[in-house]
C-alpha atoms as a PDB file:
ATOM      1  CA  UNK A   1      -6.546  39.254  11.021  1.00  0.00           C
ATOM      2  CA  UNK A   2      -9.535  37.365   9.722  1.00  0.00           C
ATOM      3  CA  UNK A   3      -9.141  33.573   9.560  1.00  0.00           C
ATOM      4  CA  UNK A   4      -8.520  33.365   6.135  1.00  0.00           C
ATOM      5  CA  UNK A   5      -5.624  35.032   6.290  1.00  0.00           C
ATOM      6  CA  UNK A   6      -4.368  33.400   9.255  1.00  0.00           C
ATOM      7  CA  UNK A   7      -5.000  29.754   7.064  1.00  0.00           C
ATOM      8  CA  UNK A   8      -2.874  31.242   4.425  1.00  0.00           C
ATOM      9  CA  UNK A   9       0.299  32.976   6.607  1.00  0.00           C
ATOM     10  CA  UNK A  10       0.458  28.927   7.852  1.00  0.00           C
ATOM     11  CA  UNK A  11       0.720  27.002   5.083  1.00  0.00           C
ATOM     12  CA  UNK A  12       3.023  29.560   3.506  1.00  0.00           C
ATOM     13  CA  UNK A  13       5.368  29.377   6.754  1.00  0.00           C
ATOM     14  CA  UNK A  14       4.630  25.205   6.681  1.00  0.00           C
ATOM     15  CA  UNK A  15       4.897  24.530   2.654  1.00  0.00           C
ATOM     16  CA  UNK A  16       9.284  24.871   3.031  1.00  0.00           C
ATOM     17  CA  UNK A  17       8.762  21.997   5.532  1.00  0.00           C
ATOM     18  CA  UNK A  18       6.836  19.315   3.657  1.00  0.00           C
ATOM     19  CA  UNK A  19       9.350  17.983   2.158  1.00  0.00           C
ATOM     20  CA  UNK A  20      10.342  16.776   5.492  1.00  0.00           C
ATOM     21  CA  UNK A  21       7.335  14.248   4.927  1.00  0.00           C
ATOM     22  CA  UNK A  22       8.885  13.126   2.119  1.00  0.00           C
ATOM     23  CA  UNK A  23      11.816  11.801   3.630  1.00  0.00           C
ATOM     24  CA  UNK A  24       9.496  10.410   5.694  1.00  0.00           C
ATOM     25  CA  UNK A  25       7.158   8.712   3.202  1.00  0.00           C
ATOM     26  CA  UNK A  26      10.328   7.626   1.784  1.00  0.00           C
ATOM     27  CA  UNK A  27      11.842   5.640   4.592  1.00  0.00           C
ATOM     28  CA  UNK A  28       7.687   4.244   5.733  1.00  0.00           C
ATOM     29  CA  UNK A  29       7.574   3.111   2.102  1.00  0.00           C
ATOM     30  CA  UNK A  30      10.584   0.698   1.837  1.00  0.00           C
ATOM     31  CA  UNK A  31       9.909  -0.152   5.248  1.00  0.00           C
ATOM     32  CA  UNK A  32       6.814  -1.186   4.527  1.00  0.00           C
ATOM     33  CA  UNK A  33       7.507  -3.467   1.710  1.00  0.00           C
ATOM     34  CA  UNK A  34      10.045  -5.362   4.136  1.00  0.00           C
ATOM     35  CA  UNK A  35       7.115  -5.860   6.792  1.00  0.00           C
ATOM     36  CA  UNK A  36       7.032  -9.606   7.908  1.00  0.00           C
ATOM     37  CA  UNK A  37       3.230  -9.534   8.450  1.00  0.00           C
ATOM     38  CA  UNK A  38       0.341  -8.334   6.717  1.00  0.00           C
ATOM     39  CA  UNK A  39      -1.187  -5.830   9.739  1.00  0.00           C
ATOM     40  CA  UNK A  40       2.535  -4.173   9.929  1.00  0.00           C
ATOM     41  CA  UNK A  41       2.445  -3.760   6.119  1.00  0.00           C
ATOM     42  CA  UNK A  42      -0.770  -1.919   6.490  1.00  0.00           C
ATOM     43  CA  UNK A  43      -0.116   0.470   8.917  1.00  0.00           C
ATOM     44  CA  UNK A  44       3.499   0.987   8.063  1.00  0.00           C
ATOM     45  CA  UNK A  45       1.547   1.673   4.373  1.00  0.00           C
ATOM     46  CA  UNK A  46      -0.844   4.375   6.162  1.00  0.00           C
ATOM     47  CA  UNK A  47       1.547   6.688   7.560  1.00  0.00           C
ATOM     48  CA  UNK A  48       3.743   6.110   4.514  1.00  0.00           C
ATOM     49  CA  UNK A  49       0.177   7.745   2.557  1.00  0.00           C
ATOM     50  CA  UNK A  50      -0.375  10.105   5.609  1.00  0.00           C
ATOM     51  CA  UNK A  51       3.267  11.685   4.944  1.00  0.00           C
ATOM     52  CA  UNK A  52       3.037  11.689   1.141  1.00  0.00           C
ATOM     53  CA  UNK A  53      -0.496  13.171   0.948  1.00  0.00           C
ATOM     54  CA  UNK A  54       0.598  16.177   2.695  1.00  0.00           C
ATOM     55  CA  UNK A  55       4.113  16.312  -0.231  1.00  0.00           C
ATOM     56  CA  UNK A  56       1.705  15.807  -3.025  1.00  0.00           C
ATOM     57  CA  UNK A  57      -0.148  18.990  -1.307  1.00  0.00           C
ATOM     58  CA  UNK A  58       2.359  21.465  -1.385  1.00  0.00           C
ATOM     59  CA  UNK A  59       3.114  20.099  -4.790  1.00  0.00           C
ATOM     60  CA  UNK A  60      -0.313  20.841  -5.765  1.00  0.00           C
ATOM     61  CA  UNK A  61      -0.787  17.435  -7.329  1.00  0.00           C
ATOM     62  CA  UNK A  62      -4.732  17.215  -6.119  1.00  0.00           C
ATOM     63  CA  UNK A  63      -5.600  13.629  -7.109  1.00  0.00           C
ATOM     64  CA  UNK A  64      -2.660  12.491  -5.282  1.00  0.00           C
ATOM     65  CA  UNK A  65      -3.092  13.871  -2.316  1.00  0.00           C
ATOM     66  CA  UNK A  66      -6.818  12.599  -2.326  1.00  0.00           C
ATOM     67  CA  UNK A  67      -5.751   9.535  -3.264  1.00  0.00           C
ATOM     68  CA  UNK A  68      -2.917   9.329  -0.507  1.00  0.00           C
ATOM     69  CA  UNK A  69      -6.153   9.815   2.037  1.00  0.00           C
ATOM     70  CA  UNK A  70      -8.498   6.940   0.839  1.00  0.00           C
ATOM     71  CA  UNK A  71      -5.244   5.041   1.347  1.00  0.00           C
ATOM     72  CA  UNK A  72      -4.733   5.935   5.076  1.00  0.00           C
ATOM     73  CA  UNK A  73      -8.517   5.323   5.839  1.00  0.00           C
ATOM     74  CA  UNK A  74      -8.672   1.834   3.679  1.00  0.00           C
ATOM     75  CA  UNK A  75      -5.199   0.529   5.274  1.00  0.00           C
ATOM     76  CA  UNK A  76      -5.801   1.427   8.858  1.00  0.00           C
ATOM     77  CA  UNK A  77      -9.420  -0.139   8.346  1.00  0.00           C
ATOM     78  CA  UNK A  78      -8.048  -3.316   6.198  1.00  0.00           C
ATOM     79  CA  UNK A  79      -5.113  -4.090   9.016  1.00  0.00           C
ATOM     80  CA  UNK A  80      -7.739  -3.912  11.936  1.00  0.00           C
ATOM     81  CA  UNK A  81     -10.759  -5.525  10.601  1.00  0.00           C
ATOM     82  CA  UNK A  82     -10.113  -7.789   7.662  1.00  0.00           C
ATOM     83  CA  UNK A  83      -8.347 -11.384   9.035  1.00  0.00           C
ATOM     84  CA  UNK A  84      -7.018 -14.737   7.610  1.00  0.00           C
ATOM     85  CA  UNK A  85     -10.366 -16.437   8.348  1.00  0.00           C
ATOM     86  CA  UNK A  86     -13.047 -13.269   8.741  1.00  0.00           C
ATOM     87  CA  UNK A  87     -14.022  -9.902   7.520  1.00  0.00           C
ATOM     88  CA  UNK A  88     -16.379  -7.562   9.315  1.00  0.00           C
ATOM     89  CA  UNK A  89     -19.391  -7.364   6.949  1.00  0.00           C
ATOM     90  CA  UNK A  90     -19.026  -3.414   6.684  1.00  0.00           C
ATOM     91  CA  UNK A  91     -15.748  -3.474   5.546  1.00  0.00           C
ATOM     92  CA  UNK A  92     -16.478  -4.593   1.595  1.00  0.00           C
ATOM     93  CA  UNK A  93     -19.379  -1.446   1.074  1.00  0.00           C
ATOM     94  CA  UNK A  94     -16.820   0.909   2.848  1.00  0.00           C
ATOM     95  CA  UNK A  95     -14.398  -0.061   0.444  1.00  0.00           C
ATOM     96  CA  UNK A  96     -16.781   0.031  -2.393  1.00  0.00           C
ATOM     97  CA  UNK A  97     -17.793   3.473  -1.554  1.00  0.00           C
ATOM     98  CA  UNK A  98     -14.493   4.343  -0.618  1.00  0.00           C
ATOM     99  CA  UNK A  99     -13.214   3.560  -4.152  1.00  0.00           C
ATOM    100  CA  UNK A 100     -16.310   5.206  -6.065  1.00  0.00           C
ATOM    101  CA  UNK A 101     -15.339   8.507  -3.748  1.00  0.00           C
ATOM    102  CA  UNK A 102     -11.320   7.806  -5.134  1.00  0.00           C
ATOM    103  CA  UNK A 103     -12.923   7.270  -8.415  1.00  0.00           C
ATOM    104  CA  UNK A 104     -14.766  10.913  -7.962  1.00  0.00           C
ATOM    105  CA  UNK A 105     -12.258  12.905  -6.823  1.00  0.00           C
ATOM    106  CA  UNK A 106     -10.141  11.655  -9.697  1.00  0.00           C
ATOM    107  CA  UNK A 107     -12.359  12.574 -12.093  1.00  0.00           C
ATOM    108  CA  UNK A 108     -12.971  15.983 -10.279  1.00  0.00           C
ATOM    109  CA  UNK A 109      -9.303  16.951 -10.369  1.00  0.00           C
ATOM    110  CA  UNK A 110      -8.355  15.291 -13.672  1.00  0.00           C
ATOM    111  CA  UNK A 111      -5.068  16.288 -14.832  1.00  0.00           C
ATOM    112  CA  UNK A 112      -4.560  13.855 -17.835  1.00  0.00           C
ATOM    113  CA  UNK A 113      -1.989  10.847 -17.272  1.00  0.00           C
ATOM    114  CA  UNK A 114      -0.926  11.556 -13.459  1.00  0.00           C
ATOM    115  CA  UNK A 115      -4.878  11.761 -12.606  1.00  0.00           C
ATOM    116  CA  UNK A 116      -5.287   8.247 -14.461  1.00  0.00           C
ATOM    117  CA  UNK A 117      -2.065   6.532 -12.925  1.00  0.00           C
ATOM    118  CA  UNK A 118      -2.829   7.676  -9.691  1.00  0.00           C
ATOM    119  CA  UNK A 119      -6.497   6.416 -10.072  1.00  0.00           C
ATOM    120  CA  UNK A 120      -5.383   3.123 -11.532  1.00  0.00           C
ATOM    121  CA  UNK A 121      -2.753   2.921  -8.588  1.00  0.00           C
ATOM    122  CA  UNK A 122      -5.051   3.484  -5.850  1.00  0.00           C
ATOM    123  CA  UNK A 123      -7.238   0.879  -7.644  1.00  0.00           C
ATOM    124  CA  UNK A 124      -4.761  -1.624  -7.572  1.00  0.00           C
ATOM    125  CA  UNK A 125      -4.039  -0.581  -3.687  1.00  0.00           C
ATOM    126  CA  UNK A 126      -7.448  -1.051  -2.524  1.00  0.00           C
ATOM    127  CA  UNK A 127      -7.317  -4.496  -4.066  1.00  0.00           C
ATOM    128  CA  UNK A 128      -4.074  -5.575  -2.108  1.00  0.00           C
ATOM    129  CA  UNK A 129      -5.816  -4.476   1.032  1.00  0.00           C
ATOM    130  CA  UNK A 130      -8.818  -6.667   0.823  1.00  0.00           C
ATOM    131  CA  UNK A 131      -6.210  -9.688   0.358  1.00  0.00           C
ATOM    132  CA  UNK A 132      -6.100 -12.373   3.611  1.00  0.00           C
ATOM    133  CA  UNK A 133      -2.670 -13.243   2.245  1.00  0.00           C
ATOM    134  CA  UNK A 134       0.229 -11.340   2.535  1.00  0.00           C
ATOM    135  CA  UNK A 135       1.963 -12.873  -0.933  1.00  0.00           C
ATOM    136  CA  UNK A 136      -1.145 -11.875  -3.288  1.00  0.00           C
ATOM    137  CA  UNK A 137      -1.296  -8.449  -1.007  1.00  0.00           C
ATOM    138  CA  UNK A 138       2.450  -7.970  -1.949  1.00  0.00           C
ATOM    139  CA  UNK A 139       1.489  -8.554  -5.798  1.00  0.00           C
ATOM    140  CA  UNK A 140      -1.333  -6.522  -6.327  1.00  0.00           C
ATOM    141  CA  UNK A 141       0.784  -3.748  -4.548  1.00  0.00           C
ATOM    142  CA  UNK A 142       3.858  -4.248  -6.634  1.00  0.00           C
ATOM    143  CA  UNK A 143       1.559  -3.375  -9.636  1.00  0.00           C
ATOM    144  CA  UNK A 144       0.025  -0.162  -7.429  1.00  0.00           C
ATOM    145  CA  UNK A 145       3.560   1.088  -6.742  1.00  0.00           C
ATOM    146  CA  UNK A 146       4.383   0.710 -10.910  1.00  0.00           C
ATOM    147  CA  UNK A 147       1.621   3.321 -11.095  1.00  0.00           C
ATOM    148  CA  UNK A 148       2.589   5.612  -8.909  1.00  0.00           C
ATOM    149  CA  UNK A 149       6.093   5.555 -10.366  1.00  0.00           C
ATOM    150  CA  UNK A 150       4.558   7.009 -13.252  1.00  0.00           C
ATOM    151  CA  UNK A 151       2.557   9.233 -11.562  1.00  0.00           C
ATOM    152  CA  UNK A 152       5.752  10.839  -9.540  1.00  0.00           C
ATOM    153  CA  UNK A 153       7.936  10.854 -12.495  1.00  0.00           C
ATOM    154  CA  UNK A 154       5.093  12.759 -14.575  1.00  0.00           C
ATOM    155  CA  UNK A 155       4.709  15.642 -11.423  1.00  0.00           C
ATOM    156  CA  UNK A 156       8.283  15.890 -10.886  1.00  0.00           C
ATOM    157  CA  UNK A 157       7.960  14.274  -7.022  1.00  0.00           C
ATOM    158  CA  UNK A 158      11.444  13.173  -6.497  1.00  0.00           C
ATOM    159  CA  UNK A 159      10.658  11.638  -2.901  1.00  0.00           C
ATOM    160  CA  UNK A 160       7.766  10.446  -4.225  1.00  0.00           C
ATOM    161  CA  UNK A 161       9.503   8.700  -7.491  1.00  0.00           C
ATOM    162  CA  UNK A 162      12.809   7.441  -5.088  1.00  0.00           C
ATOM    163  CA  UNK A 163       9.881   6.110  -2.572  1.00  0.00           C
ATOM    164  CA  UNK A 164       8.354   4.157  -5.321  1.00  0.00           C
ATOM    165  CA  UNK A 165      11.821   2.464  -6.408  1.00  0.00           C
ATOM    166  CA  UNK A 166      12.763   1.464  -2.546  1.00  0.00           C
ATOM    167  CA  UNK A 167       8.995   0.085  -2.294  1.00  0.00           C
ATOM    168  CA  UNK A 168       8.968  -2.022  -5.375  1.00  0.00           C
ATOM    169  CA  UNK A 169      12.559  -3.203  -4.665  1.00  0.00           C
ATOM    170  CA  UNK A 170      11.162  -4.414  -1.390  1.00  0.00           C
ATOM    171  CA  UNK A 171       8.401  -6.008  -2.595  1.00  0.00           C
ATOM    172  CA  UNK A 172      10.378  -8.095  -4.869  1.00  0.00           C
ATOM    173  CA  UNK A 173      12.902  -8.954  -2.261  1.00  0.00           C
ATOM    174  CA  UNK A 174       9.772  -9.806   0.104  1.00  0.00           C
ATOM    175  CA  UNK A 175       7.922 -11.806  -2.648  1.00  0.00           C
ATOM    176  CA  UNK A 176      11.092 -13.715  -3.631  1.00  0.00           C
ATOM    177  CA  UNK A 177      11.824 -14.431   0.687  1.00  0.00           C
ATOM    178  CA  UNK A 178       8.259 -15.413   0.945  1.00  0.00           C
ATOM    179  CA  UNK A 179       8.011 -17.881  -2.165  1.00  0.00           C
ATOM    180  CA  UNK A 180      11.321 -19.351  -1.283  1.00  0.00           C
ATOM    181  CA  UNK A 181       9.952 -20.337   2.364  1.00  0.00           C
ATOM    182  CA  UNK A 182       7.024 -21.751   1.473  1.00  0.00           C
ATOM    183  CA  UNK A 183       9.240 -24.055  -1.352  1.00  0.00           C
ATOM    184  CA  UNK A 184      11.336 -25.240   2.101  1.00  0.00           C
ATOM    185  CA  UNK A 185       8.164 -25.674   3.793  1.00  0.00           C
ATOM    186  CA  UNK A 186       7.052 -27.361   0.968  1.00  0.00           C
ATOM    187  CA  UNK A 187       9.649 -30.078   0.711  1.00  0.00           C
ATOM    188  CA  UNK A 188      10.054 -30.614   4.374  1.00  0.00           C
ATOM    189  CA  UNK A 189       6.532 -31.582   4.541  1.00  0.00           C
ATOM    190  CA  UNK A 190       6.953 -33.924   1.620  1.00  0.00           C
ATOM    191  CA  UNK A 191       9.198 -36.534   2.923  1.00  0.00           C
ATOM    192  CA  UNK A 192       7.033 -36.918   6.001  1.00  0.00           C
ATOM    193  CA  UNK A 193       3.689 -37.424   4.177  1.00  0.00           C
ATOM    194  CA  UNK A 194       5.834 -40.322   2.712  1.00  0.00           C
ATOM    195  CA  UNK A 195       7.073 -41.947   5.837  1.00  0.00           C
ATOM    196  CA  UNK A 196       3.436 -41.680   6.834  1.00  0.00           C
ATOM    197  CA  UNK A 197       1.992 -43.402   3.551  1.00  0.00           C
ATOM    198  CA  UNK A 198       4.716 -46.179   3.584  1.00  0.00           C
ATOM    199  CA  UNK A 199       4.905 -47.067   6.992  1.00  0.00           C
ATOM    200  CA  UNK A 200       3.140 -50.406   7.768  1.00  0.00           C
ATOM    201  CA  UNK A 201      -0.061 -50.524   9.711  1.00  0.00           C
ATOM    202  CA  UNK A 202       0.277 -52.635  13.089  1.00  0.00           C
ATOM    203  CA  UNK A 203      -0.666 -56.370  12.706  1.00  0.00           C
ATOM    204  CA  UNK A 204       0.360 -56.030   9.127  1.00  0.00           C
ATOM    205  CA  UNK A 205       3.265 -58.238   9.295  1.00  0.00           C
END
């Protein structure tokens, strides 16, 4: 048996399985959304790409699946190397190339809308993970899942399409949580900067 035939006896005895990965990517992706901190989000977002890459493969939806891997590359690299106060100085060319190779490979295995809502998606993803903050990281992703949505519903991925509901459900719920604290930390700081400001300096009376 020459190795080309033993490649293709074991993805045709894997292929009934990857939907298993889909459950997966399901569960990873509304996790993810729910993630307290930014470094959890980002890996929890990784594996969520690593399982849906290989769905969008036996699907054969090509620019997903490449997409899906930029995604795993730029989140594990975004969640170890990018911080609230520093950035190695690599990391902003690898994401540049990283999105002109996304950018590529879309063109390469156009397919009409889903090529251009996955492309616009990944776009949007690659933003979120150059973000410091986890609130503007949760926005620019809400607008990344919206466009894989589309992409799901338009190659029939079920997972894939559920996965984006549970994920932008999350990040709503996260965003609103998130807002809503800083509003309480907000207004308890308030009434102390006042206490400060009228309280009389000593010798003053």
């Amino acid at each position: 048996m020459s190795p080309a035939d033993f490649v293709f006896l074991a993805w045709h005895a894997a292929r009934d399985h990857l939907d298993l990965f889909g459950s997966l990517g399901l569960c990873l992706g509304f996790a993810g959304g729910m993630m307290p901190r930014r470094s959890l989000i980002l890996f929890t977002s990784a594996a969520c790409s690593a399982c849906f890459a290989l769905h969008f493969l036996q699907l054969g939806a090509q620019t997903g699946t490449a997409m899906c891997l930029v995604s795993v590359m730029q989140s594990v690299v975004a969640a170890r190397w990018i911080g609230a106060e520093s950035r190695a100085p690599w990391v902003a060319p690898l994401f540049v190339a990283s999105s002109l190779v996304a950018m590529g490979l879309t063109l390469a295995t156009w397919n009409g809308w889903p090529s251009a809502c996955a492309g616009l998606g990944s776009l949007l993803a690659t933003t979120a993970r150059l973000q410091a903050d986890p609130q503007a990281m949760r926005r620019f992703f809400l607008g990344s899942s919206s466009c894989w949505a589309l992409h799901n519903t338009l190659v029939g991925s079920v997972f894939g399409l559920t996965c984006d509901l549970l994920t932008l459900t999350a990040l709503v719920i996260a965003l609103v949580r998130g807002g809503s604290a800083r509003s309480v930390s907000a207004s308890a700081a308030e009434p102390s900067a006042a206490s400060s400001t009228a309280a009389p300096l000593p010798g003053a009376v």
